[in-house]
Each structure stands twice: as structure tokens, then as C-alpha cells.
N, C-alpha and C. Protein backbone atom coordinates (compact mmCIF):
# COMPACT_ATOMS: atom_id res chain seq x y z
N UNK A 1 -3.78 -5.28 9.84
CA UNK A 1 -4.63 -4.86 8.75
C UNK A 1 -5.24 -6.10 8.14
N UNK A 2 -6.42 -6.15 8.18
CA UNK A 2 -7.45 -7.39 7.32
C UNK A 2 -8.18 -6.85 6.43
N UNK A 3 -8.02 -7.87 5.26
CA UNK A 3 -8.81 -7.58 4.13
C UNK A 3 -9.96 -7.91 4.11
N UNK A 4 -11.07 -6.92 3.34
CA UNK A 4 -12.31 -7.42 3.50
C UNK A 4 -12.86 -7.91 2.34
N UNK A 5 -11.97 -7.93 0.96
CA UNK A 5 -12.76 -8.77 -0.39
C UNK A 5 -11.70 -10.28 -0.37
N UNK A 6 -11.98 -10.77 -1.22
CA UNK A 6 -11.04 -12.04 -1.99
C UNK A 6 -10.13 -11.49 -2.82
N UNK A 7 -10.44 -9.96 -2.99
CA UNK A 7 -8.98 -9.67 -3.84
C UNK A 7 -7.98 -9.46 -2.60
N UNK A 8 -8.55 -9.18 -1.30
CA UNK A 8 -7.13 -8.23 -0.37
C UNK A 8 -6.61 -9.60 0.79
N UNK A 9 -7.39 -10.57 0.48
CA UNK A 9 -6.31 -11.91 1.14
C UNK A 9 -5.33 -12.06 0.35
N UNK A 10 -5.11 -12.11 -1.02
CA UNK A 10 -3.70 -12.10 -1.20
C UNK A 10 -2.68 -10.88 -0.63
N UNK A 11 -2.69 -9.87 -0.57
CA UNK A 11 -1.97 -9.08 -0.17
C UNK A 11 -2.87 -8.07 1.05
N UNK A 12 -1.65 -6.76 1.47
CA UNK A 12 -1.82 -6.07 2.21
C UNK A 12 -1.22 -4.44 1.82
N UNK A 13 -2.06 -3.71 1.42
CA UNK A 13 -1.78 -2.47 1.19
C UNK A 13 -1.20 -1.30 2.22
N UNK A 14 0.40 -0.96 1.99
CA UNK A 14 0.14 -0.06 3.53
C UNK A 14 0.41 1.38 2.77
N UNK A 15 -0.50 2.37 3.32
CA UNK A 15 -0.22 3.38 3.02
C UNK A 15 1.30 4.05 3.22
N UNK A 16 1.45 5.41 2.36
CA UNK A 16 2.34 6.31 2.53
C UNK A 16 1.73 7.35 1.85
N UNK A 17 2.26 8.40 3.00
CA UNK A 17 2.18 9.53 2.62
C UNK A 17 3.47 10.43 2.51
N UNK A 18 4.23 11.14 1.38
CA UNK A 18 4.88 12.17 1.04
C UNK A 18 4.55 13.37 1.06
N UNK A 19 5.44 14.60 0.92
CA UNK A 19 5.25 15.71 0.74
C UNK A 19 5.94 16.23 -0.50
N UNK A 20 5.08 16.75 -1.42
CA UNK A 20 5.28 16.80 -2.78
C UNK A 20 6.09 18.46 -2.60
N UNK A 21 7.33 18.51 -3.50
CA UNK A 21 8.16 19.90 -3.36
C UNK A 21 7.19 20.98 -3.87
N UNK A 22 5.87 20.70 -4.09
CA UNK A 22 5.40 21.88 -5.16
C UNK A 22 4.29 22.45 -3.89
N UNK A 23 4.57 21.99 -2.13
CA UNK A 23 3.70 22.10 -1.36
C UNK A 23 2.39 21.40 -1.28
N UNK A 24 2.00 20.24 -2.06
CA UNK A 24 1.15 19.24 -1.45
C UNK A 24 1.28 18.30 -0.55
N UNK A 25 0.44 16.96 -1.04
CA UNK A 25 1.13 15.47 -1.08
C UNK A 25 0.45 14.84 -1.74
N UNK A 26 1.22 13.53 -1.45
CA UNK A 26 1.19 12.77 -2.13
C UNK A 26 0.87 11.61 -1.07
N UNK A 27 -0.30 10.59 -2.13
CA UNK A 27 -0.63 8.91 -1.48
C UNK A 27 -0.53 8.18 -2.08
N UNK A 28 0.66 6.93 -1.89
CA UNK A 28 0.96 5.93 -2.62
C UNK A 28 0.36 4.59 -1.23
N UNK A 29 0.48 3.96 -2.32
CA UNK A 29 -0.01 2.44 -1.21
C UNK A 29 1.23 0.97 -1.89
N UNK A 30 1.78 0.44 -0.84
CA UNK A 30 2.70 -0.53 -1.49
C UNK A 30 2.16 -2.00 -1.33
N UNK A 31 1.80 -2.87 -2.19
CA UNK A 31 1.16 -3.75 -1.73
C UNK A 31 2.17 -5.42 -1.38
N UNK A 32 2.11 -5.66 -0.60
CA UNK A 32 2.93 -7.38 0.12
C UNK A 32 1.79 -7.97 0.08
N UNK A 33 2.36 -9.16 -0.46
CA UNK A 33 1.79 -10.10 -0.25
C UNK A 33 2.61 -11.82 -0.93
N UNK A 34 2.09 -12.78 -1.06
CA UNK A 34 2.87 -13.77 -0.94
C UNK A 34 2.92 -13.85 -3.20
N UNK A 35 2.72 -12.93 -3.75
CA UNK A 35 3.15 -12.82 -5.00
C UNK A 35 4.25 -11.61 -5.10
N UNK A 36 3.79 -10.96 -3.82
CA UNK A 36 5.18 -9.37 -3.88
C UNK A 36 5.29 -9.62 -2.42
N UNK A 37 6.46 -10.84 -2.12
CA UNK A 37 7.23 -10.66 -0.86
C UNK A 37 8.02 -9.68 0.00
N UNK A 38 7.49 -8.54 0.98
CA UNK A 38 8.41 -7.66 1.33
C UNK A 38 9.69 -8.39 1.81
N UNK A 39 11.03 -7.81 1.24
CA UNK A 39 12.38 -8.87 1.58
C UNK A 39 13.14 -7.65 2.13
């Protein structure tokens, strides 16, 4: 995944998708990068 502004070289957004109990979903995005190290 490559970023295409100067905001998304610091990090990398990866999606998720859930299934919400009320029969939807749900989209969250978790972002890494070298200020939020995935450990």
C-alpha cells in the first residue's frame, strides 16, 4: 500500500471490516506508522 499525499508517507491505513450485531457493518481503518509502531 503507497501513499499518495505528504500526509500518508508517514503512515499506512489498513482497512477492517466488522459485522455490526444489529445486521450491518462496520469500517474502521488502523493507522502504522513510525509515530504508531505496529508491535
Amino acid at each position: 500500500v503507497a501513499g499518495s499525499r505528504d500526509l500518508d508517507r508517514s503512515k499506512v491505513q489498513a482497512p477492517g471490516i466488522v459485522r455490526d450485531p444489529s445486521g450491518g457493518h462496520r469500517l474502521f481503518y488502523t493507522a502504522i506508522g513510525s509515530d504508531r509502531p505496529f508491535e
